[in-house]
Protein backbone atom coordinates (compact mmCIF):
# COMPACT_ATOMS: atom_id res chain seq x y z
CA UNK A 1 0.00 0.00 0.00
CA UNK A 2 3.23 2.46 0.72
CA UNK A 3 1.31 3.28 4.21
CA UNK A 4 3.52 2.81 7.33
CA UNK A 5 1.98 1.31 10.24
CA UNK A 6 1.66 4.47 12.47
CA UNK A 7 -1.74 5.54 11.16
CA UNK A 8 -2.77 2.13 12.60
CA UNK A 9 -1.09 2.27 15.84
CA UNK A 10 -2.27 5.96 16.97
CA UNK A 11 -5.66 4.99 16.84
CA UNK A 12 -5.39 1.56 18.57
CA UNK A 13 -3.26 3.65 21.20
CA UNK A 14 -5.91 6.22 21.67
CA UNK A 15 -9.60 4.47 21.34
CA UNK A 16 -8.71 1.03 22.09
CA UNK A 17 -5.91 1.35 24.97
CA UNK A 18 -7.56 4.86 26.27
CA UNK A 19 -4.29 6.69 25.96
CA UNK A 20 -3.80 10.29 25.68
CA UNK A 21 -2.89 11.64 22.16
CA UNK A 22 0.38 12.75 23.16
CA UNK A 23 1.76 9.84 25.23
CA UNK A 24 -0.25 7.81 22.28
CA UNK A 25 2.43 9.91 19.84
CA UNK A 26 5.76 9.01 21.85
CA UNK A 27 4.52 5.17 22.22
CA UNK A 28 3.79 5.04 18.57
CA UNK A 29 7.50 6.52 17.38
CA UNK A 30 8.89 3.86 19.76
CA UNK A 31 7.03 1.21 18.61
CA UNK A 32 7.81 2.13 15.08
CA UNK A 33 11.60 3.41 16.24
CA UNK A 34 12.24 -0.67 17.26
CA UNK A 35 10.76 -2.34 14.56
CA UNK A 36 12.79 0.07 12.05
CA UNK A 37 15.73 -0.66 14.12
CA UNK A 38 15.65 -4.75 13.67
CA UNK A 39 14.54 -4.46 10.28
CA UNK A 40 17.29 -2.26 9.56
CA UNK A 41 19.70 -4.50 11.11
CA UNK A 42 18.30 -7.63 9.42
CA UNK A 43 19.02 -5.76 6.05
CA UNK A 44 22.38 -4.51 6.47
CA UNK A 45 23.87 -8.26 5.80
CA UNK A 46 21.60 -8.84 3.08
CA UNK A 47 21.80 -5.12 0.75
CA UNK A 48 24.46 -2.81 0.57
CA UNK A 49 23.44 0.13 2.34
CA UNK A 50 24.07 3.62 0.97
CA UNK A 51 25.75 5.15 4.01
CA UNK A 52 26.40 8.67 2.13
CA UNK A 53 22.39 8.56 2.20
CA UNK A 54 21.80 6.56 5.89
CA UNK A 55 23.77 9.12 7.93
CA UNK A 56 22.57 12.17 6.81
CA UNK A 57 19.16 11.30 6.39
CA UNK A 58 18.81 9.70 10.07
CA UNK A 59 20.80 12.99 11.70
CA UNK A 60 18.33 15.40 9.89
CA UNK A 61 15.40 13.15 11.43
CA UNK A 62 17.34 12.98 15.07
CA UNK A 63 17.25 16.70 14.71
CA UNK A 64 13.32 16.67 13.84
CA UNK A 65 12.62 14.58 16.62
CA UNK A 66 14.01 16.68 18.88
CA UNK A 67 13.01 20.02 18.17
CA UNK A 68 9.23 18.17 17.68
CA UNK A 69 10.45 17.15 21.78
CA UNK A 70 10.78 20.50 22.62
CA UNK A 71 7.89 22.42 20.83
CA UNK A 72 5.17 19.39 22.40
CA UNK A 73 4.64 21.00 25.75
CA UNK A 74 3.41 23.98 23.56
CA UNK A 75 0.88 22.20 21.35
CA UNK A 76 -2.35 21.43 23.01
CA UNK A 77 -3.69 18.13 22.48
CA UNK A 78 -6.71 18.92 20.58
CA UNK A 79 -4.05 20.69 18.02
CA UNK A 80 -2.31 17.36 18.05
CA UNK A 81 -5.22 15.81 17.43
CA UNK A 82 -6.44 17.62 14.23
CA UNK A 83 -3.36 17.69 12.67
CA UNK A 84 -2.99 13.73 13.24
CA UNK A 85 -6.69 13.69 11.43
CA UNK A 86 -5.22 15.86 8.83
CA UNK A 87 -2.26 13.95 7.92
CA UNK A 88 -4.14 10.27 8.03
CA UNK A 89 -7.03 11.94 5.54
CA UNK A 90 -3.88 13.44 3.65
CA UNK A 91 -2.12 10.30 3.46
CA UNK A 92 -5.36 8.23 2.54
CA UNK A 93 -6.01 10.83 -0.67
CA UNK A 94 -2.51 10.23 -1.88
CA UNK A 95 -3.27 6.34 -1.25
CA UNK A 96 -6.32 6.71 -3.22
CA UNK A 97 -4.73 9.21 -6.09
CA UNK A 98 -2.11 6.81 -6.77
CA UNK A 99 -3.92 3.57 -6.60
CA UNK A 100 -7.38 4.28 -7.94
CA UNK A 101 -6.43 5.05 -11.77
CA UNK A 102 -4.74 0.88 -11.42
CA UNK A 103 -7.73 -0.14 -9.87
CA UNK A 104 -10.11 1.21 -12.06
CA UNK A 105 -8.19 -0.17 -15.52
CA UNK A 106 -9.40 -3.62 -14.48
CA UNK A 107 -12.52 -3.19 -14.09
């Protein structure tokens, strides 16, 4: 689908374990952080990795992370909230965009 698991795991966090939407964010991250991690580590014996990519890619998103750290305690949850919505109903029209057109040729 090209979807990563995240837009799953929020929502489980939140209606289905009752967990605010900002601890529901940091779980998330980790949850996704890990399983990155051993994939990533499963894959570096089997494909050469592009390191001149790997390193700067994963300090720029170190940075992100935390600067997004320090601007939280400044972002109400209800903010959090509707921007989560926004991104999911983002991320579901690109899904959508992309795949529909395939979808539709076979009918």
């Amino acid at each position: 689908i090209g979807a990563g698991g995240g837009f799953v795991i929020m929502p489980s966090l939140t209606l289905l374990g009752g967990m605010p939407v900002k601890r529901a964010v940091g779980s998330s991250l980790l949850i996704i952080c890990l399983n990155s991690a051993s994939a990533f580590l499963s894959y570096t014996n089997e494909v050469p990795m592009h390191w001149n990519v790997v390193v700067p890619f994963a300090a720029a998103v170190a940075t992100g992370s935390l600067l997004g750290s320090a601007f939280s305690s400044s972002i109400s949850q209800d903010t959090v909230k509707k921007a989560f919505s926004g991104m999911v109903l983002a991320t579901c029209g690109g899904l959508l965009a992309s795949k529909l057109p395939a979808i539709l040729a076979t009918l």
